[in-house]
Protein backbone atom coordinates (compact mmCIF):
# COMPACT_ATOMS: atom_id res chain seq x y z
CA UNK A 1 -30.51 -10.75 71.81
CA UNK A 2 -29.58 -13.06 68.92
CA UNK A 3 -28.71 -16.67 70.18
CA UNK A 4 -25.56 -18.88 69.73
CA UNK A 5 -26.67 -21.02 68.05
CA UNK A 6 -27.59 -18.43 65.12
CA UNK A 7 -23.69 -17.20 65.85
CA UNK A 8 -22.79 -20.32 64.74
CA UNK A 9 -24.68 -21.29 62.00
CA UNK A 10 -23.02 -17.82 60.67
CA UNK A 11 -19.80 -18.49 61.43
CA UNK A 12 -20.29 -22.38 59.55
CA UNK A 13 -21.60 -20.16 56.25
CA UNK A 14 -18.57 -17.71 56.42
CA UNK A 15 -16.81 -20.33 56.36
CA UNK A 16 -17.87 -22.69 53.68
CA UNK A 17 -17.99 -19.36 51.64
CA UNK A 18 -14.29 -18.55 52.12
CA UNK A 19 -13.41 -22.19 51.34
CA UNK A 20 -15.42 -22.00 48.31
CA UNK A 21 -13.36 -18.70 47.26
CA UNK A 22 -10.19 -20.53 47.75
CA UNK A 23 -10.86 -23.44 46.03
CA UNK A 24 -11.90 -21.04 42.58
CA UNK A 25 -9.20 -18.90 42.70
CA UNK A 26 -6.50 -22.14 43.56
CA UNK A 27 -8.26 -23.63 40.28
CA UNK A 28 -7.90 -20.15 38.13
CA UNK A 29 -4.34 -19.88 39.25
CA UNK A 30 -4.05 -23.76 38.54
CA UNK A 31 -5.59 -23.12 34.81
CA UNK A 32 -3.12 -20.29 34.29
CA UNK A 33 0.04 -21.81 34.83
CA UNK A 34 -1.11 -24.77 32.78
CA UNK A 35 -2.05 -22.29 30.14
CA UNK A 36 1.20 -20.46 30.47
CA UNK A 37 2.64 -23.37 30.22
CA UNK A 38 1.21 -24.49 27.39
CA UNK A 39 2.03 -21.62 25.98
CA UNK A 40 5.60 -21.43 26.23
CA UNK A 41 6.04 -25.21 25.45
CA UNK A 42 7.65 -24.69 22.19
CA UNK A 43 5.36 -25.69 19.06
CA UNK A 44 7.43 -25.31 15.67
CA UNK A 45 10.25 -27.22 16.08
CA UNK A 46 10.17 -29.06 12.90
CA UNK A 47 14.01 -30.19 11.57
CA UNK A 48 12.66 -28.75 7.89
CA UNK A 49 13.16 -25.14 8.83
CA UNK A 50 11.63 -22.27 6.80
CA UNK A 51 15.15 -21.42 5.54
CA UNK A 52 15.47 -25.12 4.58
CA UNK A 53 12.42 -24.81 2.66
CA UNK A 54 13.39 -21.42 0.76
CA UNK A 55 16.98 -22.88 -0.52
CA UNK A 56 15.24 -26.01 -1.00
CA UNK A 57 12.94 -24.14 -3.51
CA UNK A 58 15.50 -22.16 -5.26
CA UNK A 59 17.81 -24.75 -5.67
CA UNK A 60 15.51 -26.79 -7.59
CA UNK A 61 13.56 -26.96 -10.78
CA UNK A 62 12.51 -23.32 -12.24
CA UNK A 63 8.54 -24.16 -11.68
CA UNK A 64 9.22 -24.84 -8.27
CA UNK A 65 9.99 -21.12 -7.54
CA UNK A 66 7.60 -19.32 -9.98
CA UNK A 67 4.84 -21.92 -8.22
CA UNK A 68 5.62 -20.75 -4.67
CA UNK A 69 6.89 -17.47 -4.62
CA UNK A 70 5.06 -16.35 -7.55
CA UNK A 71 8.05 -15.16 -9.61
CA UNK A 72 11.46 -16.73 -11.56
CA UNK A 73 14.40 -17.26 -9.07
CA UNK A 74 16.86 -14.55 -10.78
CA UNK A 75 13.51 -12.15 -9.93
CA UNK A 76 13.11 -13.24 -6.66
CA UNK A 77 17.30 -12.87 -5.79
CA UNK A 78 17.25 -9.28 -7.70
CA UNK A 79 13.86 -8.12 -5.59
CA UNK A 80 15.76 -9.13 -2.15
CA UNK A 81 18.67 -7.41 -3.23
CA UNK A 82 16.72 -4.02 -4.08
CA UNK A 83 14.88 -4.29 -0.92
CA UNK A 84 17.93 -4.80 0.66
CA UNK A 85 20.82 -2.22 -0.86
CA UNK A 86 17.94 0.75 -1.71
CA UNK A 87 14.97 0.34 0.49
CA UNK A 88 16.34 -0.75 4.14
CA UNK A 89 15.13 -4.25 4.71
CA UNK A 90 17.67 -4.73 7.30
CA UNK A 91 18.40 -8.64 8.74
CA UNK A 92 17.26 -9.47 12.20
CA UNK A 93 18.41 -11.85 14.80
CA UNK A 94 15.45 -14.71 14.51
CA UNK A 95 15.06 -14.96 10.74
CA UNK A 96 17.30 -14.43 7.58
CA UNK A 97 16.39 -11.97 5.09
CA UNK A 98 15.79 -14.45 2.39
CA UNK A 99 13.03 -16.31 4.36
CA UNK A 100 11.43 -13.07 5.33
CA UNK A 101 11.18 -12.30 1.27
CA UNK A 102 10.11 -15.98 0.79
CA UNK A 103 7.23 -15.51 3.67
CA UNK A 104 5.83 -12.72 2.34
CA UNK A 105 5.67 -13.48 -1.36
CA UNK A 106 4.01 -17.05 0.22
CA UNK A 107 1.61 -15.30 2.13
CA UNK A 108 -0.05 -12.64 -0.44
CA UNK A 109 0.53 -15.33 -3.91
CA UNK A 110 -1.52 -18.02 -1.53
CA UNK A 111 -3.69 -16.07 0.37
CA UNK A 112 -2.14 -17.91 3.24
CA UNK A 113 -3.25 -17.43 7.39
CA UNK A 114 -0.88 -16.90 9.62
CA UNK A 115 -1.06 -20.11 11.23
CA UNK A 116 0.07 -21.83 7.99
CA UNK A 117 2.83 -19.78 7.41
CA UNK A 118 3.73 -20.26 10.88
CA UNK A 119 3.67 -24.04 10.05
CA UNK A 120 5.54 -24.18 6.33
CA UNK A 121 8.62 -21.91 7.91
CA UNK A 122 8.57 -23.21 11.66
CA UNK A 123 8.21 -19.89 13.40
CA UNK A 124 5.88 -17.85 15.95
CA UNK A 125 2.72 -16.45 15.00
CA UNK A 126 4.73 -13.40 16.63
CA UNK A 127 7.54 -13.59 13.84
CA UNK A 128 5.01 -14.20 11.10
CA UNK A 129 3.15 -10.73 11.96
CA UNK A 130 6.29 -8.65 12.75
CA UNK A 131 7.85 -9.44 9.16
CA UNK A 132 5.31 -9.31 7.42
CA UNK A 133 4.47 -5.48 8.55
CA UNK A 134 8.27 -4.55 8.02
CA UNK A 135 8.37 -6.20 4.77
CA UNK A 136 4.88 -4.43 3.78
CA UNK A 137 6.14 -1.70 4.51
CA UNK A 138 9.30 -1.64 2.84
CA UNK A 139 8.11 -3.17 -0.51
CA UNK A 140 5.61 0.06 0.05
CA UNK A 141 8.56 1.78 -0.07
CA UNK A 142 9.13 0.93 -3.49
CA UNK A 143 5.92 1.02 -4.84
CA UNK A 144 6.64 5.12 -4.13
CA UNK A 145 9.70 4.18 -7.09
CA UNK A 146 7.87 2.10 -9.40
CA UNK A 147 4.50 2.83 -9.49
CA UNK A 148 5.17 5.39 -11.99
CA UNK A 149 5.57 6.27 -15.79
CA UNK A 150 9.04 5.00 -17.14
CA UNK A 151 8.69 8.20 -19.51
CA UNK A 152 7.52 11.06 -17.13
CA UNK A 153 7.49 13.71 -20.17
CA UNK A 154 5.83 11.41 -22.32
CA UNK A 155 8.20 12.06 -25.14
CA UNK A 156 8.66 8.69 -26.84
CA UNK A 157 5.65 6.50 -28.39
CA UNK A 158 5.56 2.76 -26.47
CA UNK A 159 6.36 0.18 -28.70
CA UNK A 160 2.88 -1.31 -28.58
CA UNK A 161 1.45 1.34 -30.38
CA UNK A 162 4.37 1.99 -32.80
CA UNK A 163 4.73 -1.36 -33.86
CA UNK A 164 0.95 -2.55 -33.80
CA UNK A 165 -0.80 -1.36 -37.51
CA UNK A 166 -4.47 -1.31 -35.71
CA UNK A 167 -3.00 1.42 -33.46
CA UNK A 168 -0.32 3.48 -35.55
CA UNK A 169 -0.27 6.18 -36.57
CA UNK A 170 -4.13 6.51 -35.20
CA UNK A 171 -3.14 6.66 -31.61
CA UNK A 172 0.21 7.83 -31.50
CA UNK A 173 -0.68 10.58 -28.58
CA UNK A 174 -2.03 7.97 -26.12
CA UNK A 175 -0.19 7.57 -23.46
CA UNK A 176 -2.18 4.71 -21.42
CA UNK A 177 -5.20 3.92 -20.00
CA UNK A 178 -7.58 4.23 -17.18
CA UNK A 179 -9.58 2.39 -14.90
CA UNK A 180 -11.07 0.93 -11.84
CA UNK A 181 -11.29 -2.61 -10.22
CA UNK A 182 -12.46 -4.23 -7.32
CA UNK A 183 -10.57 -5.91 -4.55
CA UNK A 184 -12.41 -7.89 -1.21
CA UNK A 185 -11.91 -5.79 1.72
CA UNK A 186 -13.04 -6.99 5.17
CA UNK A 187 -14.57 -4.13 7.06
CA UNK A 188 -16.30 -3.78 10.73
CA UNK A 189 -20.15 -4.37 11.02
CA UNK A 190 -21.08 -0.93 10.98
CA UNK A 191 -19.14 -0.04 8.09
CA UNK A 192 -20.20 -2.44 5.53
CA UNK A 193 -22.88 -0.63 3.56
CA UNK A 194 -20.18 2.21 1.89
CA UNK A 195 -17.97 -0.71 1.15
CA UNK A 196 -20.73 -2.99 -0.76
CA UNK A 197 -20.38 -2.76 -4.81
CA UNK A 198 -22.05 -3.90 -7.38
CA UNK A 199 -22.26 -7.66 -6.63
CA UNK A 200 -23.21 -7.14 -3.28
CA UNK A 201 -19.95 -7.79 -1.69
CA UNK A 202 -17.47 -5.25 0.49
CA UNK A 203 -14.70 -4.44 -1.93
CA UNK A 204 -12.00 -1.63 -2.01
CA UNK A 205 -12.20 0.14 -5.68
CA UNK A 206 -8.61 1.25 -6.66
CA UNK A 207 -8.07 3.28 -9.40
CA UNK A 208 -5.32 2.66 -11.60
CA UNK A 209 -3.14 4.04 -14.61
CA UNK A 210 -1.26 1.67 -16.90
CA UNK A 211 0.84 2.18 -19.53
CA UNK A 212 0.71 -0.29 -22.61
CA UNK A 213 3.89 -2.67 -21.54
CA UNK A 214 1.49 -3.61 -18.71
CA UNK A 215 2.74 -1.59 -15.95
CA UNK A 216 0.86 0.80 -13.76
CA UNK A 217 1.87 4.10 -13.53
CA UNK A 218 -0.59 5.30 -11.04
CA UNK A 219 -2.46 3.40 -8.44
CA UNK A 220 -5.03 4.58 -5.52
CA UNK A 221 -6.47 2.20 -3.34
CA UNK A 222 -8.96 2.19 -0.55
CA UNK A 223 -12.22 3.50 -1.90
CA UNK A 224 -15.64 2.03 -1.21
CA UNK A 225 -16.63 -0.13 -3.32
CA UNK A 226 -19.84 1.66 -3.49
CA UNK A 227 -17.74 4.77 -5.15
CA UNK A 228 -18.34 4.98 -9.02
CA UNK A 229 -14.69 5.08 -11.12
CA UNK A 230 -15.60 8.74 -12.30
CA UNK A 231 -15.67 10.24 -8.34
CA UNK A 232 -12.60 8.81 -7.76
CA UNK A 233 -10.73 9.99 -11.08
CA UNK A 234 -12.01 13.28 -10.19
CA UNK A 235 -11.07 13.76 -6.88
CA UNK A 236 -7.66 11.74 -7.73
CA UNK A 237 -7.28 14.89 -10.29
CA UNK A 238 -7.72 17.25 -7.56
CA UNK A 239 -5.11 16.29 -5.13
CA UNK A 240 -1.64 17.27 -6.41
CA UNK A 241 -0.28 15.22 -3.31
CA UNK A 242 -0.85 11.83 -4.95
CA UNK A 243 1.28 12.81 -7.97
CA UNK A 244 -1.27 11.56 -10.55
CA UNK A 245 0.79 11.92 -14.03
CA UNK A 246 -1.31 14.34 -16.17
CA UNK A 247 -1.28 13.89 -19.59
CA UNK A 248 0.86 16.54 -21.37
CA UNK A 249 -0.93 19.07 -23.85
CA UNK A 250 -1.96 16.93 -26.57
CA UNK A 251 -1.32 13.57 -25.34
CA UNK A 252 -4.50 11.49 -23.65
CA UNK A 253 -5.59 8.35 -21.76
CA UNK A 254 -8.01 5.87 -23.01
CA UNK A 255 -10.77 5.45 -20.56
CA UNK A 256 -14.31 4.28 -20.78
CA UNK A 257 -17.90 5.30 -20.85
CA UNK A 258 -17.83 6.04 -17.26
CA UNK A 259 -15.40 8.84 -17.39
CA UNK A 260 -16.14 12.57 -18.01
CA UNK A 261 -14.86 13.42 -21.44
CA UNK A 262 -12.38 16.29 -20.90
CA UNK A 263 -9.33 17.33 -22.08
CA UNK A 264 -6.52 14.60 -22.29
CA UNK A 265 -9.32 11.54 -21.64
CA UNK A 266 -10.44 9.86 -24.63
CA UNK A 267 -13.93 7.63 -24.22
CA UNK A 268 -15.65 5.58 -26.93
CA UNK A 269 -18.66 6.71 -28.86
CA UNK A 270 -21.56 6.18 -26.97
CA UNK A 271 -24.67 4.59 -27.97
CA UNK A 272 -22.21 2.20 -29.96
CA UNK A 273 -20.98 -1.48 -29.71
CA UNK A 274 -18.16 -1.02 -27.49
CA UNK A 275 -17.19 -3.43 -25.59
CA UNK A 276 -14.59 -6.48 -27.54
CA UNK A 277 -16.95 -9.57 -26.64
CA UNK A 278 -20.56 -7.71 -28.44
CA UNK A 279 -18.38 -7.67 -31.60
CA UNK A 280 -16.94 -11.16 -31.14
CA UNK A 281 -20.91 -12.86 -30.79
CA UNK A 282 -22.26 -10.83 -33.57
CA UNK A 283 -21.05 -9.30 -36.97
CA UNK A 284 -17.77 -7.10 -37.54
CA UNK A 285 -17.70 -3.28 -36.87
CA UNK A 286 -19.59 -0.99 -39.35
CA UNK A 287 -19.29 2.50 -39.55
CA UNK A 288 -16.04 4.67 -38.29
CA UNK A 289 -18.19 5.24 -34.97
CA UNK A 290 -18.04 1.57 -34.14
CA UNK A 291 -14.59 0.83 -36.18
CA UNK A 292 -13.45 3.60 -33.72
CA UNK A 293 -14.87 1.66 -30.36
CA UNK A 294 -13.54 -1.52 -31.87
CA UNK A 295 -9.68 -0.25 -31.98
CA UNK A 296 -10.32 1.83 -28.57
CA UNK A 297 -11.65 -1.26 -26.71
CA UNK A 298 -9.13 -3.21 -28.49
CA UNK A 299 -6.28 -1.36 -26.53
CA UNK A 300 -8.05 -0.43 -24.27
CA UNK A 301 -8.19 -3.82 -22.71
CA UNK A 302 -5.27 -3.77 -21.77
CA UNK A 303 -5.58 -2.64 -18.68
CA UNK A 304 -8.16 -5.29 -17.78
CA UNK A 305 -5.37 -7.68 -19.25
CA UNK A 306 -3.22 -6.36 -16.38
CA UNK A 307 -5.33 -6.06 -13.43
CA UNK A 308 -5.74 -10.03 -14.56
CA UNK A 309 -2.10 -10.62 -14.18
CA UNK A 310 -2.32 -8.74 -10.85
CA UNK A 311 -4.77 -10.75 -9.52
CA UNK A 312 -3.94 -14.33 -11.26
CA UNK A 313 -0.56 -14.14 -9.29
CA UNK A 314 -1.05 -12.58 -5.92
CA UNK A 315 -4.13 -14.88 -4.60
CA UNK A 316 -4.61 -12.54 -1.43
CA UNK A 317 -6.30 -9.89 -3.65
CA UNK A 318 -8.98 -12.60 -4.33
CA UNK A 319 -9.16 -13.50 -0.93
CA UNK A 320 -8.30 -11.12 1.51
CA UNK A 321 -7.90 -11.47 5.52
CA UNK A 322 -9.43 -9.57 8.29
CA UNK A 323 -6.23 -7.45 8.22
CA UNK A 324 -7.13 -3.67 9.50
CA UNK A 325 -8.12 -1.58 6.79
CA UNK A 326 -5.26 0.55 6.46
CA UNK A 327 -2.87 -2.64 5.79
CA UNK A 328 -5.29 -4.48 3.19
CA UNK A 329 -4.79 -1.27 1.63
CA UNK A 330 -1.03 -1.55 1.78
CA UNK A 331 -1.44 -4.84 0.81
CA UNK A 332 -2.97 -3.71 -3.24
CA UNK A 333 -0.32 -1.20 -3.73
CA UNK A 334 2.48 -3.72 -2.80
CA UNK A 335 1.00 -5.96 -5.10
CA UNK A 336 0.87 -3.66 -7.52
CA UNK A 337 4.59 -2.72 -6.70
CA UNK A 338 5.96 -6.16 -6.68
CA UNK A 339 4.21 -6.64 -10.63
CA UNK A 340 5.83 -4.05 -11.75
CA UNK A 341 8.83 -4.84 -10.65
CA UNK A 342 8.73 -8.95 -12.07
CA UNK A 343 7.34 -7.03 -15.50
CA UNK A 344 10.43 -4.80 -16.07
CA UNK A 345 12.78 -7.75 -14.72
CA UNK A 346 11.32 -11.06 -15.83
CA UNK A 347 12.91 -13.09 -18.81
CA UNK A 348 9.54 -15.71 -19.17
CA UNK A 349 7.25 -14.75 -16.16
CA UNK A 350 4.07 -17.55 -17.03
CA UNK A 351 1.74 -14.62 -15.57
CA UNK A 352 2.55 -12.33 -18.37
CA UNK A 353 3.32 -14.83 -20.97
CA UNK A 354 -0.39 -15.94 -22.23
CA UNK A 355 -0.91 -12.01 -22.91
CA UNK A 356 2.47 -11.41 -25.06
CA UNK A 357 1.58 -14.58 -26.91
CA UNK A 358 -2.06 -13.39 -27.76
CA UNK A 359 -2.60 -9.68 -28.41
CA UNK A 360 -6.12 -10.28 -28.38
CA UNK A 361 -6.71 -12.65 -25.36
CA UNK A 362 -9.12 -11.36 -23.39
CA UNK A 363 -9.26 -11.63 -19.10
CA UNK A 364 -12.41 -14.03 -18.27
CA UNK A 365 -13.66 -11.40 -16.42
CA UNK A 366 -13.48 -8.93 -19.08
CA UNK A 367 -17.32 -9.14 -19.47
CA UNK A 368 -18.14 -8.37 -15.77
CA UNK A 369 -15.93 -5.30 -16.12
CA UNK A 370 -18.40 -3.27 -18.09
CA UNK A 371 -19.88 0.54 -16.45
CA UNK A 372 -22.60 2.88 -17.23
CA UNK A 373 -21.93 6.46 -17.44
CA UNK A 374 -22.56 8.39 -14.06
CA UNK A 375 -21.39 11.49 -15.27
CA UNK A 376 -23.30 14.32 -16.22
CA UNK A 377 -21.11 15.97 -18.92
CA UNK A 378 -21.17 19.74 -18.73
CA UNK A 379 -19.42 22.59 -19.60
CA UNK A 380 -16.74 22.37 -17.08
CA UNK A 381 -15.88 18.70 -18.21
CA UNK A 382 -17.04 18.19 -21.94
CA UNK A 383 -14.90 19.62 -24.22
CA UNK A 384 -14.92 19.89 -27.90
CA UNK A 385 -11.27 18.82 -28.46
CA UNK A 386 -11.58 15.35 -27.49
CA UNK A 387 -14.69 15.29 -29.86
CA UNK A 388 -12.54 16.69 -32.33
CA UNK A 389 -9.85 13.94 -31.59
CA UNK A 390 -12.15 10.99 -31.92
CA UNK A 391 -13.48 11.91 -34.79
CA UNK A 392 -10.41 12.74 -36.57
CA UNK A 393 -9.08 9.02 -35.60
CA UNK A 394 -12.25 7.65 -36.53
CA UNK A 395 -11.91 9.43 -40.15
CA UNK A 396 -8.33 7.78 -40.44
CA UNK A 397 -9.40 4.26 -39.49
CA UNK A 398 -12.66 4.61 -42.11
CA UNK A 399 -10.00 5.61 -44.76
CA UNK A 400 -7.41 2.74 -44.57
């Protein structure tokens, strides 16, 4: 039979155990009101409110406005307005409609955390998040508007090529141009390799269409980065649900070496000087084949002019967060949407104005952007009549 004295020394351990208990769980329930309390102690409570801030901004200098929010102030007034009258952004009870506009454009032309913003307007991390998906998604909205060609028959030729005597009457059927580009994406561990491009970096590749006053007309993001331009052209032809504008019979798109050559896609020569900076280090063009990849590259470039623009102003394409995929996706195509929509209503936008002054400035990336051919051209893809076409342009610009 056990003694009492063993009952005891039992009854002592029970004890000290059960005091121990109750002292952790008094010290956890001591930490989480503290913490609770902390966190309800209210943190932005600066007297320079975010909405302070905004009419601050737009009621000074020009510069001040194009600096911050990335566009001119009658820009940034029309662009709340549209949102406002013909996409839904409706007001809500903790923030005025103005600042949400302000926040956003702040956030993706900085490349700005949410903690900052949070700081430079004086609200929650809560608010932050929950207006920037609403206005995301309603500037998304638009891009469904304005991502597209202002002509969708085609039927007149763009200034640019009308007016330009290196491009008239040689491409009068071109209708804009074609290409890829990369943007950072943040992906999950496991999902990184797909994602990795060329420079060994996770990127998004986004295909895009532009027409020659700089404005996309067509614009798929979300690729790997590991996905070569031509696989994603293809497949973007295949899907009538993304509303890709094909080129009508006898029109075309410039695009380059990477590209099948098929029916309505004009690509250089290859096996030529091509691209604008091998002719600029060495002697001029000789020959129609390289006269021809001269004037192609030429306007070409324009395209790479414009994804410059894109990126120069909107800093979160250079930089972007951990966002989930799906949203850094959103992100591109509401860039995309938001430079379209300073291009058609801008007076002197300092983005664009460098590339209206200079025909033939060039992007500094412009010699990164360079891609070998992928493609194996066969009978389903090559055709004779863009042959045909190149050569009779070629032929023109030999004989003038």
């Amino acid at each position: 039979m056990p003694s009492n004295n063993n009952d005891q020394n039992f009854d002592d351990e029970s004890d000290d155990e059960h005091d121990f208990y109750q002292l952790v769980l008094t010290g956890c329930a001591a930490a989480a009101t503290f913490t609770s309390f902390q966190e309800k102690k209210p943190c932005r409570t600066s007297s320079h409110t975010g909405y302070k801030f905004v009419m601050d901004v737009l009621n000074g200098h020009e510069i001040r406005c194009f600096e911050q929010f990335r566009m001119e102030k009658h820009v940034f007034m029309n662009l709340l307005e549209t949102l406002t009258k013909r996409y839904g952004l409706k007001e809500g009870f903790d923030m005025p409609l103005i600042e949400v506009l302000a926040m956003f454009l702040t956030t993706i032309g900085h490349g700005l955390s949410n903690r900052m913003i949070q700081e430079r307007f004086q609200h929650s991390g809560e608010s932050v998040s929950r207006w920037f998906e609403i206005e995301l998604d309603v500037v998304c909205l638009m891009a469904v508007d304005i991502i597209k060609p202002s002509d969708p028959q085609f039927k007149e030729v763009l200034d640019k090529i009308r007016n330009d005597d290196r491009y008239w009457p040689y491409f009068k059927n071109c209708i804009g141009v074609i290409d890829g580009t990369h943007i950072p994406v943040v992906v999950p561990r496991d999902r990184k390799i797909p994602y990795i491009g060329r420079k060994g970096v996770t990127t998004q590749n986004v295909m895009a269409v532009c027409d020659f006053n700089m404005c996309f007309t067509f614009a798929w993001a979300g690729w790997e980065g590991a996905a070569h331009d031509a696989r994603v052209f293809l497949e973007a032809l295949r899907r009538p649900e993304l509303g890709f504008p094909h080129p009508p019979r006898g029109k075309y798109y410039l695009v380059d070496a990477g590209y099948p050559q098929m029916s309505g896609y004009l690509g250089p020569y290859k096996g030529e000087r091509y691209h604008l900076p091998d002719f600029r280090r060495g002697s001029s063009p000789k020959g129609k084949k390289e006269i021809f990849n001269h004037r192609h590259s030429s306007l070409r470039c324009t395209i790479e002019r414009t994804f410059a623009v894109l990126k120069n102003r909107w800093r979160m394409l250079r930089e972007m967060h951990s966002f989930p995929l799906e949203k850094q996706v959103k992100i591109v195509i509401a860039s995309m949407a938001l430079h379209n929509f300073i291009r058609i209503n801008a007076r002197m936008d300092m983005e664009f104005k460098p590339y209206d002054d200079d025909q033939g400035l060039l992007p500094l990336n412009e010699e990164e952007s360079r891609v070998d051919s992928l493609v194996e051209e066969d009978g389903s893809h090559h055709t004779r009549e863009m042959e045909e076409q190149r050569d009779r342009i070629a032929n023109l610009l030999i004989s003038h």
